[in-house]
N, C-alpha and C. Protein backbone atom coordinates (compact mmCIF):
# COMPACT_ATOMS: atom_id res chain seq x y z
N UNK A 1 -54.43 -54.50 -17.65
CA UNK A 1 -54.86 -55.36 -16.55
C UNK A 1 -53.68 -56.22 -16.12
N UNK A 2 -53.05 -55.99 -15.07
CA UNK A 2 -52.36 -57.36 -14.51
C UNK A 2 -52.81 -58.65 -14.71
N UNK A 3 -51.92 -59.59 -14.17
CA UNK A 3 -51.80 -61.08 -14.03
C UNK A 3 -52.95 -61.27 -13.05
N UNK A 4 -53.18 -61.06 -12.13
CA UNK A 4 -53.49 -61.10 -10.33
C UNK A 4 -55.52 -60.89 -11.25
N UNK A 5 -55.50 -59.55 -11.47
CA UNK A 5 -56.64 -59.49 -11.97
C UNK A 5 -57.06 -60.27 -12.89
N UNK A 6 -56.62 -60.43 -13.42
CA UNK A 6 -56.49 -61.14 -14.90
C UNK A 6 -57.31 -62.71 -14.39
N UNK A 7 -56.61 -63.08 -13.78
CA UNK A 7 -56.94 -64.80 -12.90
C UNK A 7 -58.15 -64.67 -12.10
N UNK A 8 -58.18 -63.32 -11.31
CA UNK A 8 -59.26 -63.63 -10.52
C UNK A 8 -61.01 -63.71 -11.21
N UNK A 9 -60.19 -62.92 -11.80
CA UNK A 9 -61.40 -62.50 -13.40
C UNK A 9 -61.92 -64.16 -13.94
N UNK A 10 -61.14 -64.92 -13.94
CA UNK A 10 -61.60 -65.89 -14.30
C UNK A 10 -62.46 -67.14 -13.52
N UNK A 11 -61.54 -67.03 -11.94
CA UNK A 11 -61.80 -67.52 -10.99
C UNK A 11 -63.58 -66.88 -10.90
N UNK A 12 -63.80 -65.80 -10.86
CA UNK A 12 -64.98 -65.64 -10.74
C UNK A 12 -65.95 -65.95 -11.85
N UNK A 13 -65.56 -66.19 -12.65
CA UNK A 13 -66.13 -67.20 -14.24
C UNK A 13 -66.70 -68.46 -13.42
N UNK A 14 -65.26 -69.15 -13.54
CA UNK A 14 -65.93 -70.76 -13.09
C UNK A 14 -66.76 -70.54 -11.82
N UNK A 15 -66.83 -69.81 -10.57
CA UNK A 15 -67.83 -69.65 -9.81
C UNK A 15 -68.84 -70.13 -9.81
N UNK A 16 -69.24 -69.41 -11.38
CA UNK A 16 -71.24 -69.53 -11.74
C UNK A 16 -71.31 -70.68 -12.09
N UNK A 17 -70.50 -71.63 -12.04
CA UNK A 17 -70.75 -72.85 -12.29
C UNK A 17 -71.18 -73.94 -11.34
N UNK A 18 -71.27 -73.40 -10.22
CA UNK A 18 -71.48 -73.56 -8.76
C UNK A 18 -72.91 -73.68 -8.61
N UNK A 19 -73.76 -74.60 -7.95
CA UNK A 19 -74.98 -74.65 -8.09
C UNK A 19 -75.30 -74.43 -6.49
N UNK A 20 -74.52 -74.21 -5.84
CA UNK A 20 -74.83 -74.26 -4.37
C UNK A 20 -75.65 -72.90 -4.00
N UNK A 21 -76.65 -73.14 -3.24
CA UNK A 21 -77.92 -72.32 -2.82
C UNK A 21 -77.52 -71.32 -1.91
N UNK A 22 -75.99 -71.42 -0.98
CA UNK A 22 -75.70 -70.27 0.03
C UNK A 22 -74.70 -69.54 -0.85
N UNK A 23 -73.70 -70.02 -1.49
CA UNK A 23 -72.77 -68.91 -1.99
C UNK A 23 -72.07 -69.66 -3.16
N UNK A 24 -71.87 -69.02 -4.00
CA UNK A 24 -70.85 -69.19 -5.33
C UNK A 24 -69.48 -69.17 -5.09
N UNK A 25 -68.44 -70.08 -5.36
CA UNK A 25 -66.90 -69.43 -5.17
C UNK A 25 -66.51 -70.72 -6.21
N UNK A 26 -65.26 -69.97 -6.64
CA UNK A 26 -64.42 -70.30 -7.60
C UNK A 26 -63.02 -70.57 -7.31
N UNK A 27 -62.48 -71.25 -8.28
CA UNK A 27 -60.77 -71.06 -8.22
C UNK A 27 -59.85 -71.64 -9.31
N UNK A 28 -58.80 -70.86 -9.71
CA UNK A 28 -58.32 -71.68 -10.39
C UNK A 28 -56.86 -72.09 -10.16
N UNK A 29 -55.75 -72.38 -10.43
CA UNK A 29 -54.52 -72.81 -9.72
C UNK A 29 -53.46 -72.68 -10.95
N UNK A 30 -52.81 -71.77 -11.21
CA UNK A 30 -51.82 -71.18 -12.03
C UNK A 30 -50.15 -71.36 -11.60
N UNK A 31 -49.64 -71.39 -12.40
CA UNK A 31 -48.17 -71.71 -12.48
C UNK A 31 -47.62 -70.92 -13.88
N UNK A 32 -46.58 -70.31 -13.99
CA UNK A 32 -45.90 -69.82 -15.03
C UNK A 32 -47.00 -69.48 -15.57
N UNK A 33 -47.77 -68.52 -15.16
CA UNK A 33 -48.78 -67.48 -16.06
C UNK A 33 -49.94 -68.84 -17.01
N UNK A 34 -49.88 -69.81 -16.48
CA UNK A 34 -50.53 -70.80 -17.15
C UNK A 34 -51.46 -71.50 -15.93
N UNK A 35 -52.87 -71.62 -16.71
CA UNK A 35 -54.30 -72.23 -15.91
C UNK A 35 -53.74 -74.22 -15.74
N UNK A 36 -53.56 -74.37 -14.81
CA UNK A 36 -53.48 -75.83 -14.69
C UNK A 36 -54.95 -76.79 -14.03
N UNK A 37 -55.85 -75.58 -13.12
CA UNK A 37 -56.97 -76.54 -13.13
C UNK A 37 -57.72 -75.53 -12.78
N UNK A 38 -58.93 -76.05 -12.53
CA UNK A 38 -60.51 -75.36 -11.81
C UNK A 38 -60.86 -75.45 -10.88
N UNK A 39 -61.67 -74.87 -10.08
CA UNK A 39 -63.16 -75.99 -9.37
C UNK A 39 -64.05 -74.56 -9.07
N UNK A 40 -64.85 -75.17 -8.31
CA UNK A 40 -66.34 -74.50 -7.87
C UNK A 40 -66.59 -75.49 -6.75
N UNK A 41 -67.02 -74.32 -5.89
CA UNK A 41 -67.82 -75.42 -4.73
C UNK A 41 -69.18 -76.41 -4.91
N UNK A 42 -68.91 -77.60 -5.19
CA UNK A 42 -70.21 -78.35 -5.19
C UNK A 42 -69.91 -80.11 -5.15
N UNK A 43 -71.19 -80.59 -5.33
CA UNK A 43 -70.83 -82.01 -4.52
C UNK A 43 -69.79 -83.10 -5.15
N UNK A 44 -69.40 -84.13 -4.65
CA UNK A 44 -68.97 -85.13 -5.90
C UNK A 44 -69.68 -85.23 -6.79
N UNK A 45 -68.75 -85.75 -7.97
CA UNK A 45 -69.52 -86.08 -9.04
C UNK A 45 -70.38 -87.20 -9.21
N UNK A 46 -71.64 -87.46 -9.60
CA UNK A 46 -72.87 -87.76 -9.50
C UNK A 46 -73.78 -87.68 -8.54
N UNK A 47 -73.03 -87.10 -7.29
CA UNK A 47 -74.56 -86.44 -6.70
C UNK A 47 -74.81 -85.45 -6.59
N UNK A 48 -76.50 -85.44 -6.60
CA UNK A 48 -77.25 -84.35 -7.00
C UNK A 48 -76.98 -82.93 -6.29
N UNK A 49 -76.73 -82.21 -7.33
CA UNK A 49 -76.65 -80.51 -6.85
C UNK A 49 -77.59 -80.47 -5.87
N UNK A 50 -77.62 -79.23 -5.24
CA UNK A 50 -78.34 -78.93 -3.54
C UNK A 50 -79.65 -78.23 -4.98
N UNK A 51 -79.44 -77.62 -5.82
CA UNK A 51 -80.56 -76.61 -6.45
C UNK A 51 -81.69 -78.07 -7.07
N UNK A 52 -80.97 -78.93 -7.20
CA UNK A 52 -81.88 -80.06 -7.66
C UNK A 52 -82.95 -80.38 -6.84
N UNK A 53 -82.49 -80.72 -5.36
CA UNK A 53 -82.68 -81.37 -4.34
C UNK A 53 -83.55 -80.09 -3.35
N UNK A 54 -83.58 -79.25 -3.34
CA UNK A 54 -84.10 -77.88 -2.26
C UNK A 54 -84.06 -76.59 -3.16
N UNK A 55 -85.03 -75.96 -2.36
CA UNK A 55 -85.28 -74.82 -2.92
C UNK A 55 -84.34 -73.65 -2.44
N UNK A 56 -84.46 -74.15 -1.34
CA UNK A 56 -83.74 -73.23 -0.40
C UNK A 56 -81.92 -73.97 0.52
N UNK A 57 -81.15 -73.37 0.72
CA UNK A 57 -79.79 -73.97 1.51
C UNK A 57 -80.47 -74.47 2.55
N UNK A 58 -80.42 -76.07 3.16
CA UNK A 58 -80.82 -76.22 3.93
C UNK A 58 -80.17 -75.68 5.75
N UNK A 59 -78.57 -75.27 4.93
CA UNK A 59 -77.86 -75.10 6.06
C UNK A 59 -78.21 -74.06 6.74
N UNK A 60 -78.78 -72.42 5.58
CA UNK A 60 -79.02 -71.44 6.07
C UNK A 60 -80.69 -71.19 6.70
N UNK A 61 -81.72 -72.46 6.20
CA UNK A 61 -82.90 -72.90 7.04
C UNK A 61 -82.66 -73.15 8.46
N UNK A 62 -81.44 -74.08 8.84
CA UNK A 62 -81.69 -74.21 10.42
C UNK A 62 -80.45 -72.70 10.67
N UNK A 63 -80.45 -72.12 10.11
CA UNK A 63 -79.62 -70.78 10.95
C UNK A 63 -78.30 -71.13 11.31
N UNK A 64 -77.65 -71.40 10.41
CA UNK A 64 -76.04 -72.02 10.71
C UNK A 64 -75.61 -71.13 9.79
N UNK A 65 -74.05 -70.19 10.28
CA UNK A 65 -73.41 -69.36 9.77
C UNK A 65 -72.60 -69.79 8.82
N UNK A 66 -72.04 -69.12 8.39
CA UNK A 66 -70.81 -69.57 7.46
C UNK A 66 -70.10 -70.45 7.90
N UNK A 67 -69.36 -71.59 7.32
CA UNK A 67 -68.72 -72.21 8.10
C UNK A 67 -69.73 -73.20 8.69
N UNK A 68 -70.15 -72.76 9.30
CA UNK A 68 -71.21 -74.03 10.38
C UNK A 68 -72.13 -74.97 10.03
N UNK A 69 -72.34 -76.20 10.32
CA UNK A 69 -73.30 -76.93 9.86
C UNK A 69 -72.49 -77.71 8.38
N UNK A 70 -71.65 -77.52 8.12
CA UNK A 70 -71.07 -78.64 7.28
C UNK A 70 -71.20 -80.00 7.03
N UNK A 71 -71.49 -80.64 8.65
CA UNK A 71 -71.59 -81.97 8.50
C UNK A 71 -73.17 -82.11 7.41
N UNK A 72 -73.75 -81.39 7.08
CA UNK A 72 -75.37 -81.85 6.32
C UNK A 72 -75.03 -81.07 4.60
N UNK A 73 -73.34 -80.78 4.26
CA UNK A 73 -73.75 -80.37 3.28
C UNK A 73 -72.71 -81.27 2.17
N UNK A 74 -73.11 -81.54 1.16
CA UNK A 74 -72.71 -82.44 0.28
C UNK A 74 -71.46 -82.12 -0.55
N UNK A 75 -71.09 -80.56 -0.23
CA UNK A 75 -70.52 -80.22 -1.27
C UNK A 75 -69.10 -80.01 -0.95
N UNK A 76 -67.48 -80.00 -1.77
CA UNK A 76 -66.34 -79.43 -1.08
C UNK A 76 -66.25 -78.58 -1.44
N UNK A 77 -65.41 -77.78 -0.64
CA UNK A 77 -65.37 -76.47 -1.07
C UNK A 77 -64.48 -76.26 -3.10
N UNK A 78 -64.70 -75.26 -3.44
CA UNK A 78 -63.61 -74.58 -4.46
C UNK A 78 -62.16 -75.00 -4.56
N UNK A 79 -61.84 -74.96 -3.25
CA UNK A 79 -60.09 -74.90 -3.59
C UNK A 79 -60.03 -76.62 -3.37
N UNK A 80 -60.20 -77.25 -2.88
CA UNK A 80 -60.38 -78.64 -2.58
C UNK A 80 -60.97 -79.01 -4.31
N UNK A 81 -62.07 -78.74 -4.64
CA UNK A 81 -61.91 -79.44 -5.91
C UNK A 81 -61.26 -78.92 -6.96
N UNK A 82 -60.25 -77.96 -6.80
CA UNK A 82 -59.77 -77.46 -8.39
C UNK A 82 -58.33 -78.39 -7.72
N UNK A 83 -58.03 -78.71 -6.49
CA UNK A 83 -56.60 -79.45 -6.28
C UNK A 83 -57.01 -80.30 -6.96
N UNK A 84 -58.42 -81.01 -6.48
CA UNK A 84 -58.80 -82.83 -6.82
C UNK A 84 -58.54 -82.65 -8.65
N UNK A 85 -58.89 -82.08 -9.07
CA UNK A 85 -59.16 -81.80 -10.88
C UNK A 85 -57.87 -82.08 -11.12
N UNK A 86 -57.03 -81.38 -10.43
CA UNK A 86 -55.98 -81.41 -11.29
C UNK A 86 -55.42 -82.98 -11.28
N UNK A 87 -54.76 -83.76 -10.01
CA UNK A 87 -54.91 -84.57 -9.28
C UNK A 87 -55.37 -85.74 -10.69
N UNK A 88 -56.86 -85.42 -10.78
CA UNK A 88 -57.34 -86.51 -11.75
C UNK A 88 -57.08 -86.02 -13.17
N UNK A 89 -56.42 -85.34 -13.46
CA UNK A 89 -55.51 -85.04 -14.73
C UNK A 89 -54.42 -85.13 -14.81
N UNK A 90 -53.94 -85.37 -13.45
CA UNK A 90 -52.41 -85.75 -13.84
C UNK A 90 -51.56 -84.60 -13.93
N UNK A 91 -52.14 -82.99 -13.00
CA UNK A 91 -51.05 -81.78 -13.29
C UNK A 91 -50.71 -81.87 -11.80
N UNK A 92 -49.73 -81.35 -11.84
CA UNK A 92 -48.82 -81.14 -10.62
C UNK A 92 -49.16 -79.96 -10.28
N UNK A 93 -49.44 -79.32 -8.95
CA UNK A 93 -49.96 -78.25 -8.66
C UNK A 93 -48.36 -77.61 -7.80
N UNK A 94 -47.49 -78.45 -7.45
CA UNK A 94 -46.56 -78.00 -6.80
C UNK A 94 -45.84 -76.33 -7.89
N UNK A 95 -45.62 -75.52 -6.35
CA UNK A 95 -44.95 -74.44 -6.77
C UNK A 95 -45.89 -73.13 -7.52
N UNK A 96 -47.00 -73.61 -7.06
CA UNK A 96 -48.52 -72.51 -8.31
C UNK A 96 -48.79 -71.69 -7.07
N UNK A 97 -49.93 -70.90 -7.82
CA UNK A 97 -50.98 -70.07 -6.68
C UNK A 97 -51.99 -70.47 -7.44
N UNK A 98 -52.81 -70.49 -6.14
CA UNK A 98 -54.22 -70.38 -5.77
C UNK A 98 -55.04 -69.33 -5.77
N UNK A 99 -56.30 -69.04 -7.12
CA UNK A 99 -56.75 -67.60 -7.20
C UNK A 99 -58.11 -67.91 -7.24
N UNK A 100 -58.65 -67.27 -5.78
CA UNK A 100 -60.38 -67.52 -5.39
C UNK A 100 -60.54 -66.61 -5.68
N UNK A 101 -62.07 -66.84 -6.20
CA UNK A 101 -62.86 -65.27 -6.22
C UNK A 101 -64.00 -64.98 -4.68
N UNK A 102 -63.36 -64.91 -3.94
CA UNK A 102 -63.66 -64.90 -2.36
C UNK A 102 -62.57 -63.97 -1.33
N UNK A 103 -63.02 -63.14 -0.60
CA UNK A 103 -62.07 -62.25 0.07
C UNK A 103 -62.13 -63.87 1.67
N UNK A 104 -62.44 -64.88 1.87
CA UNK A 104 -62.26 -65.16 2.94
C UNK A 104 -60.47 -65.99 2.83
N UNK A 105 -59.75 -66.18 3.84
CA UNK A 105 -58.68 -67.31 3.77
C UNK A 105 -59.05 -68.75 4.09
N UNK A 106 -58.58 -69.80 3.28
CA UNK A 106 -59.57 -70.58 3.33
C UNK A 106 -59.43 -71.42 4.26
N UNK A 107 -60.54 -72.65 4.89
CA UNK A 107 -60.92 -73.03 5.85
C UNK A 107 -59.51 -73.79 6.14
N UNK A 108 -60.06 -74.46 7.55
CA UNK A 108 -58.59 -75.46 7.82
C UNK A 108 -58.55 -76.47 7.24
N UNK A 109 -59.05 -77.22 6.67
CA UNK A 109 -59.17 -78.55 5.94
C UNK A 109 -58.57 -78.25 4.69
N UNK A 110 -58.96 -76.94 3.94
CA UNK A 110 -58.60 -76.71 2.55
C UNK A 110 -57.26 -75.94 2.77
N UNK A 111 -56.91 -75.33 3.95
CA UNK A 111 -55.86 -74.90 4.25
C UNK A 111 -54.65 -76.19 3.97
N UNK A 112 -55.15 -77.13 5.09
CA UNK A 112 -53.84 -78.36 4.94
C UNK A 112 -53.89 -79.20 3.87
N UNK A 113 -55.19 -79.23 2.82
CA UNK A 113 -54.53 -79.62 1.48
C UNK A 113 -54.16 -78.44 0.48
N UNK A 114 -53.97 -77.91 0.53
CA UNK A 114 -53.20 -76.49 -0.41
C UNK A 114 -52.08 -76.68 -0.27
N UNK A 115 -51.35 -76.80 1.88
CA UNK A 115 -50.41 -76.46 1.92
C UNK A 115 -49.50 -78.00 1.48
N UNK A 116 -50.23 -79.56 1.34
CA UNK A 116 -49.86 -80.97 1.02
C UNK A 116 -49.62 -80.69 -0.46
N UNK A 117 -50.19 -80.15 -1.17
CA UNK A 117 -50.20 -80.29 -2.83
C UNK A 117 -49.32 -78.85 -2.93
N UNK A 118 -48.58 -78.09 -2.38
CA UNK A 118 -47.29 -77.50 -2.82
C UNK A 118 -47.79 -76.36 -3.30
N UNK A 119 -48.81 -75.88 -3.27
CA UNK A 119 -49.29 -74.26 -3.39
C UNK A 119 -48.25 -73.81 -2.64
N UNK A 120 -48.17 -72.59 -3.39
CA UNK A 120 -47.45 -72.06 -2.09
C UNK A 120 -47.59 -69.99 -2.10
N UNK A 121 -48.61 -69.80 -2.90
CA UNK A 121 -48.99 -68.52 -2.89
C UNK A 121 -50.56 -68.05 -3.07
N UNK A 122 -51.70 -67.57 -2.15
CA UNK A 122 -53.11 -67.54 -2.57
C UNK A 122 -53.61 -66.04 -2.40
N UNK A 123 -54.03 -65.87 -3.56
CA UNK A 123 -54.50 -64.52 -4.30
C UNK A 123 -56.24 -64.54 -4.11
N UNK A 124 -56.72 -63.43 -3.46
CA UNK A 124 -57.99 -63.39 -3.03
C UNK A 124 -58.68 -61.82 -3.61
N UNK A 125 -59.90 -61.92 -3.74
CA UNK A 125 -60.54 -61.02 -4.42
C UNK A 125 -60.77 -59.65 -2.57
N UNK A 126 -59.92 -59.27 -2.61
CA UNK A 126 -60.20 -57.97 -1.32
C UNK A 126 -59.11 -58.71 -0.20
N UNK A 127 -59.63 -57.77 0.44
CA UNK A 127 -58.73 -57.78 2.17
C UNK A 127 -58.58 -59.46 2.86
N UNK A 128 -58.20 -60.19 2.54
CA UNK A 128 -58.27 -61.76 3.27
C UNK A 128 -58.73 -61.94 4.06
N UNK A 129 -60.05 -62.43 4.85
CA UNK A 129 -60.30 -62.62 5.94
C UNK A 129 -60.37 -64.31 6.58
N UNK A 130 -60.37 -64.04 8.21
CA UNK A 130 -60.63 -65.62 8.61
C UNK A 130 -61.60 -66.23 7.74
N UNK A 131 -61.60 -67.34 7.62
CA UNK A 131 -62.70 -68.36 7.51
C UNK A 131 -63.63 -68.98 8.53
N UNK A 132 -62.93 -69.18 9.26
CA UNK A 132 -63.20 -69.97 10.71
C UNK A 132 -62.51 -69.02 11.79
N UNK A 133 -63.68 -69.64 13.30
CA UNK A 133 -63.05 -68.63 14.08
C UNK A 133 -62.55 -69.46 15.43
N UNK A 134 -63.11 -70.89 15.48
CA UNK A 134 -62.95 -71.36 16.77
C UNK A 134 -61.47 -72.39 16.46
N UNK A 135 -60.81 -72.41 17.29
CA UNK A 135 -59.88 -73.27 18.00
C UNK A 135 -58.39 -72.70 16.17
N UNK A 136 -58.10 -73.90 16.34
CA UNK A 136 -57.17 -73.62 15.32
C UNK A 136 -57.88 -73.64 13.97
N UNK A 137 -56.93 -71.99 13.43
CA UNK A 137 -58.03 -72.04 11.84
C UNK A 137 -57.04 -72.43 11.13
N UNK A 138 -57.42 -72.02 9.64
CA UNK A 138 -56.87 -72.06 8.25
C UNK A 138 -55.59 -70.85 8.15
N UNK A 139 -55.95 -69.43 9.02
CA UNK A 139 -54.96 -68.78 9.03
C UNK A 139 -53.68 -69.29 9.27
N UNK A 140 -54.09 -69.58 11.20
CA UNK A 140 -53.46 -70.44 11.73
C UNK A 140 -52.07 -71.50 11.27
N UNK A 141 -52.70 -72.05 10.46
CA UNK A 141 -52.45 -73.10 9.89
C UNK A 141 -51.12 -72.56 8.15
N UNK A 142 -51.81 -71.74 7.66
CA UNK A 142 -50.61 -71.42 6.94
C UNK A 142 -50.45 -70.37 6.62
N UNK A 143 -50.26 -69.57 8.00
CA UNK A 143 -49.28 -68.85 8.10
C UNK A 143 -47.92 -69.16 8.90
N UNK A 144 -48.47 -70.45 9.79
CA UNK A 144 -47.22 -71.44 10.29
C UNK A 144 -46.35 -72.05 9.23
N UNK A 145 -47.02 -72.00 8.46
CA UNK A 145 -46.40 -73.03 6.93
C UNK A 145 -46.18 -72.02 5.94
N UNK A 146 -45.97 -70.38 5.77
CA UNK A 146 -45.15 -69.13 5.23
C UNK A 146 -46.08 -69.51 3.75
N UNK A 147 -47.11 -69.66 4.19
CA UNK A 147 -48.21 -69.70 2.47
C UNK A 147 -48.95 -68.29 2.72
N UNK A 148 -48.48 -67.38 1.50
CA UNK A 148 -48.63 -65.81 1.42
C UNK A 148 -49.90 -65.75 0.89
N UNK A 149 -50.79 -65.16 1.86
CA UNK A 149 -52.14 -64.73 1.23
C UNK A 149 -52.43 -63.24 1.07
N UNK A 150 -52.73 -63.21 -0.25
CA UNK A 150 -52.57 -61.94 -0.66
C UNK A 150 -53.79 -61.70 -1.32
N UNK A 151 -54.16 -59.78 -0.96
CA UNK A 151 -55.22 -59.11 -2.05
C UNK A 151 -54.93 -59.18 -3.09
N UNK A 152 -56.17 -59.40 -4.29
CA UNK A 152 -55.01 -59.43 -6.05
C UNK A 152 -55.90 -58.18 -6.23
N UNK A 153 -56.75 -57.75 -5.72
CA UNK A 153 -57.17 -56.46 -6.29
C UNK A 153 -56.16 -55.44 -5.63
N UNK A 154 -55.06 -55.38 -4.85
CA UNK A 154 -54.51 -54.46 -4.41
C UNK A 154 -53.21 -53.96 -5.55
N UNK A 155 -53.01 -55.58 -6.29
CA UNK A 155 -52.04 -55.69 -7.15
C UNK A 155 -51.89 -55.12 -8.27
N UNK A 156 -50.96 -54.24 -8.48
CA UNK A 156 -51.78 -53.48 -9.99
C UNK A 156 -49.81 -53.25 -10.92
C-alpha cells in the first residue's frame, strides 16, 4: 500500500466520527510521513451535534444542495477543523498535505485557510471535483495560489 492510500485510509477513519446528518468527511494533515492533526465535519465544541438536535439534516428538508444553505448549519467543515486542532496544539501545519476522504476540492473559505496555514499539497479520495459553482470558487482560488490537488487513489 502506498503513503497516499495509506492516509486516506485513515482520513476516512476519523470521518465516522462526524455526526452530521447530510454527509461524513474527514481529514488529516501530514508532513514527513507523520499525522500532525485531524478533524471531521461538525460543530464547535460544546454545541450540540445536528443527530442530537434532528432527526433528519435540516438543510436537506428545505431542499438545499450541497454547498447551499450553510448559513443554518452549525458545523465547519473537515479541513477547517483538523487546521483549527492543530492550531490548538501548537503544530505547525506549514509545508504538509491535506488528505480528505472526499473526491470534492474544497470550498472557498476552506480553500483560503489551507492556502494561510501553508498546506501546500491536497490528496483526495477519486477525480477532484468543484465544490462550489457560483462566482469565485475554491478551485479558483488555489489553483491561483499553485496548491496541487491530487487523486491519491490514482497514486500507487
Amino acid at each position: 500500500m502506498n503513503w497516499d492510500k495509506y492516509f486516506l485510509g485513515i482520513a476516512k477513519a476519523v470521518s465516522k466520527k462526524s455526526h452530521c446528518l447530510s454527509v461524513k468527511r474527514g481529514c488529516i494533515i501530514v508532513r514527513d510521513r507523520q499525522i500532525l492533526s485531524a478533524g471531521y465535519n461538525g460543530p464547535p465544541r460544546g454545541y450540540p451535534n445536528c443527530d442530537d438536535i434532528y432527526s433528519e439534516c435540516p438543510r436537506k428538508t428545505l431542499n438545499f444542495k450541497s454547498g447551499e444553505g450553510l448559513y443554518i448549519c452549525p458545523s465547519a467543515h473537515a479541513e477547517a477543523n483538523a487546521i483549527v486542532q492543530a492550531a490548538r496544539n501548537g503544530a505547525s501545519v506549514n509545508g504538509s498535505t491535506l488528505y480528505c476522504n472526499f473526491k470534492q476540492k474544497p470550498c472557498r473559505e476552506c480553500s483560503k485557510i489551507i492556502i494561510n496555514s501553508g498546506i501546500i499539497k491536497i490528496v483526495t479520495m477519486g477525480n477532484p471535483v468543484k465544490y462550489d459553482e457560483n462566482g469565485l470558487t475554491g478551485e479558483d482560488i488555489l489553483n491561483t495560489c499553485e496548491i496541487n490537488v491530487v487523486n491519491g487513489e490514482l497514486n500507487v
